[in-house]
Every structure is written in C-alpha cells, then in structure tokens.
Protein backbone atom coordinates (compact mmCIF):
# COMPACT_ATOMS: atom_id res chain seq x y z
CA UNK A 1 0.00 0.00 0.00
CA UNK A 2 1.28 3.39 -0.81
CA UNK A 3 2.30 5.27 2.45
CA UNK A 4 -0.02 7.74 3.85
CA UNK A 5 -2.95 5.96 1.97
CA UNK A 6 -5.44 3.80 3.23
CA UNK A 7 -6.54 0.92 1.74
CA UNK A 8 -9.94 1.95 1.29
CA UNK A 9 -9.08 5.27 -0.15
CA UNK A 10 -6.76 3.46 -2.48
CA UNK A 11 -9.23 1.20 -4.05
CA UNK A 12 -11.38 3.60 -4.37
CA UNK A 13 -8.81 5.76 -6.35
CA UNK A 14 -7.89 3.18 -8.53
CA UNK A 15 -11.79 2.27 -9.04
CA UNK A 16 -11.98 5.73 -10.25
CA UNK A 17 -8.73 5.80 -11.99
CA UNK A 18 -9.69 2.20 -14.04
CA UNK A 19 -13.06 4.21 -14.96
CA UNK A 20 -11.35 7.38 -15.97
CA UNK A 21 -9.31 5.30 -18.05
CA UNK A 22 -11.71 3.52 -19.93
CA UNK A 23 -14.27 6.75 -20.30
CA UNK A 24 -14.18 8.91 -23.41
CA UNK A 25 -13.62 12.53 -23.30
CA UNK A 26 -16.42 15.04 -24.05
CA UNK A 27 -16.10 15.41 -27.68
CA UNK A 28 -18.05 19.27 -27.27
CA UNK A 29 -14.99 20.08 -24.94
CA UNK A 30 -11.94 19.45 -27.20
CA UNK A 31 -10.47 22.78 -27.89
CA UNK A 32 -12.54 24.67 -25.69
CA UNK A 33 -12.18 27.25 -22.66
CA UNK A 34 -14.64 27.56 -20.17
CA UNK A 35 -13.90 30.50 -17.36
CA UNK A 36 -10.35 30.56 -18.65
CA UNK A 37 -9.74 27.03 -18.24
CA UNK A 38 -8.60 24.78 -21.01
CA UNK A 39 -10.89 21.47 -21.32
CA UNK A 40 -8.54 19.23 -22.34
CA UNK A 41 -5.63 20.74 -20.29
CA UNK A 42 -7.35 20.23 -17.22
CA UNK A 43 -7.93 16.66 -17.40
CA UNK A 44 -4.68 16.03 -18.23
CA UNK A 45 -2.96 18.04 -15.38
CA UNK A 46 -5.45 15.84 -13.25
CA UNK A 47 -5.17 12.72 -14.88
CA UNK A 48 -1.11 12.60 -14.55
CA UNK A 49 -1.29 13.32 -10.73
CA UNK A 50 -3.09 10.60 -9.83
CA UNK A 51 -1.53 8.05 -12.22
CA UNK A 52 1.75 9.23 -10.06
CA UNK A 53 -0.17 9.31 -6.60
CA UNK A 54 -1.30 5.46 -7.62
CA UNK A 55 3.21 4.67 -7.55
CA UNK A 56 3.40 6.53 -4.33
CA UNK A 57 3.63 9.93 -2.48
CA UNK A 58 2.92 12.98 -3.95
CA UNK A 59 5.29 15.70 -4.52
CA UNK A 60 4.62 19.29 -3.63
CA UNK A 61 4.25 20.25 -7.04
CA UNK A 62 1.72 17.76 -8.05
CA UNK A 63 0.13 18.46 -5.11
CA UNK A 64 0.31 22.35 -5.63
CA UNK A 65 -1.09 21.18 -9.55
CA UNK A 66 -4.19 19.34 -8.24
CA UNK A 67 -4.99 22.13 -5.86
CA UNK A 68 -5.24 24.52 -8.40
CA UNK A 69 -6.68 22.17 -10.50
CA UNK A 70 -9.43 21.47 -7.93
CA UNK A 71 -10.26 25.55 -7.91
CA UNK A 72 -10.74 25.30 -11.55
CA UNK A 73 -13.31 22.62 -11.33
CA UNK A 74 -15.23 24.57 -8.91
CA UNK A 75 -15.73 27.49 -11.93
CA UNK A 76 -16.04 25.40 -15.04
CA UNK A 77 -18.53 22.16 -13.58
CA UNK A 78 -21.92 24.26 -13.30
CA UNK A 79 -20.89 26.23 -16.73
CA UNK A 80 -20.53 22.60 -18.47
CA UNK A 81 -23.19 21.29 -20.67
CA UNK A 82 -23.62 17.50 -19.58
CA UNK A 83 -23.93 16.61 -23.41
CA UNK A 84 -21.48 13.70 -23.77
CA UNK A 85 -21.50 13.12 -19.91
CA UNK A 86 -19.32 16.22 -19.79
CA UNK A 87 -20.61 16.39 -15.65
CA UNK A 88 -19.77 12.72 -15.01
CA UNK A 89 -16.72 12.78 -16.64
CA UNK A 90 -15.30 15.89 -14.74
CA UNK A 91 -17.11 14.87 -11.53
CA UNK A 92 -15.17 11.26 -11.24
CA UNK A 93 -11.80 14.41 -12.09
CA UNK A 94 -12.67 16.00 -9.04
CA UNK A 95 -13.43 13.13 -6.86
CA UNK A 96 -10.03 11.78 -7.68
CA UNK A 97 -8.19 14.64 -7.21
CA UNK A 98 -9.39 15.41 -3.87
CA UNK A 99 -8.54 11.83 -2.89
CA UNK A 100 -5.39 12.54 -4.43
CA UNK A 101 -5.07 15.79 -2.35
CA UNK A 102 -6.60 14.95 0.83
CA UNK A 103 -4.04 11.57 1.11
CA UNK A 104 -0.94 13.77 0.33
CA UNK A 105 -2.19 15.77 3.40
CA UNK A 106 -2.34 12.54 5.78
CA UNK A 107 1.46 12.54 5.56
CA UNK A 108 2.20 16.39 6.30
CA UNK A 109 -0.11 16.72 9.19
C-alpha cells in the first residue's frame, strides 16, 4: 500500500482511476475554454497526478497542480453542458483529485 494511503481510499482511487481510463472525453470540450480554463488541459494536469499518486507519495508540485486544479473545477462544472456526460466525466476528475489531495495531506499533518 502506498504510504499515507489507506486501503480503502486506495481502491477507491484506482476504481476511479480504471473508470477514468476507460471513459471517453467530451467530444463538445476538445479545444474549448470555459472560465479561462482549457478542457482538455485540465484533465490532463489531473489525470497525470493521480496516475503518479497510484506509484506513491505525492510531490509538492503535483500536489500544488491538483490544488489549483481542484479551484478550476469549482468554476467550469456548473458552466458545463452534460452533453457527452461532460458532468460525469469531470465529476469522477474532481473526486479523484481530492482523494489525491486529501491523502498527500495525511502525511504532512
């Protein structure tokens, strides 16, 4: 088990992560901003910081990435259309980056 994750929390990341991996991306959201925020840019920032938090502790830049990332979900989900299953998709984003977050936290406090 990765240090400073439990067991639960880490099955429940790599749930996430193994349905993340397998969804397809919101074809109305290639190429496009919403509140300043690049679509596609987004999920990838995301999607690379918890593929690394799956092989172990975060960094303080990932960690710092996902934060920011997590403020940017908080504008763009209620502007997103949920054609595609745009709010799904970027929902199971934000639930994995605040487990991603919250387990990098268990090890500074």
């Amino acid at each position: 088990m990765i240090a400073n994750m439990s067991e639960p929390e880490l099955d429940l990341l790599s749930r996430l992560w193994d349905e993340h991996k397998r969804a397809t991306f919101p074809p109305h959201l290639r190429g496009q901003d919403i509140e300043g925020e690049d679509m596609v840019m987004l999920d990838a920032d995301i999607a690379g910081c918890v593929s690394s938090s799956l092989s172990g502790p975060l960094d303080e830049r990932r960690r710092s990435i996902l934060l920011r990332c997590l403020a940017a979900l908080e504008k763009v989900v209620p502007s997103i259309s949920d054609e595609g299953g745009a709010v799904e998709y970027y929902g199971r984003l934000r639930e994995m980056a605040t487990l991603a977050t919250e387990s990098g936290n268990a090890k500074a406090q």
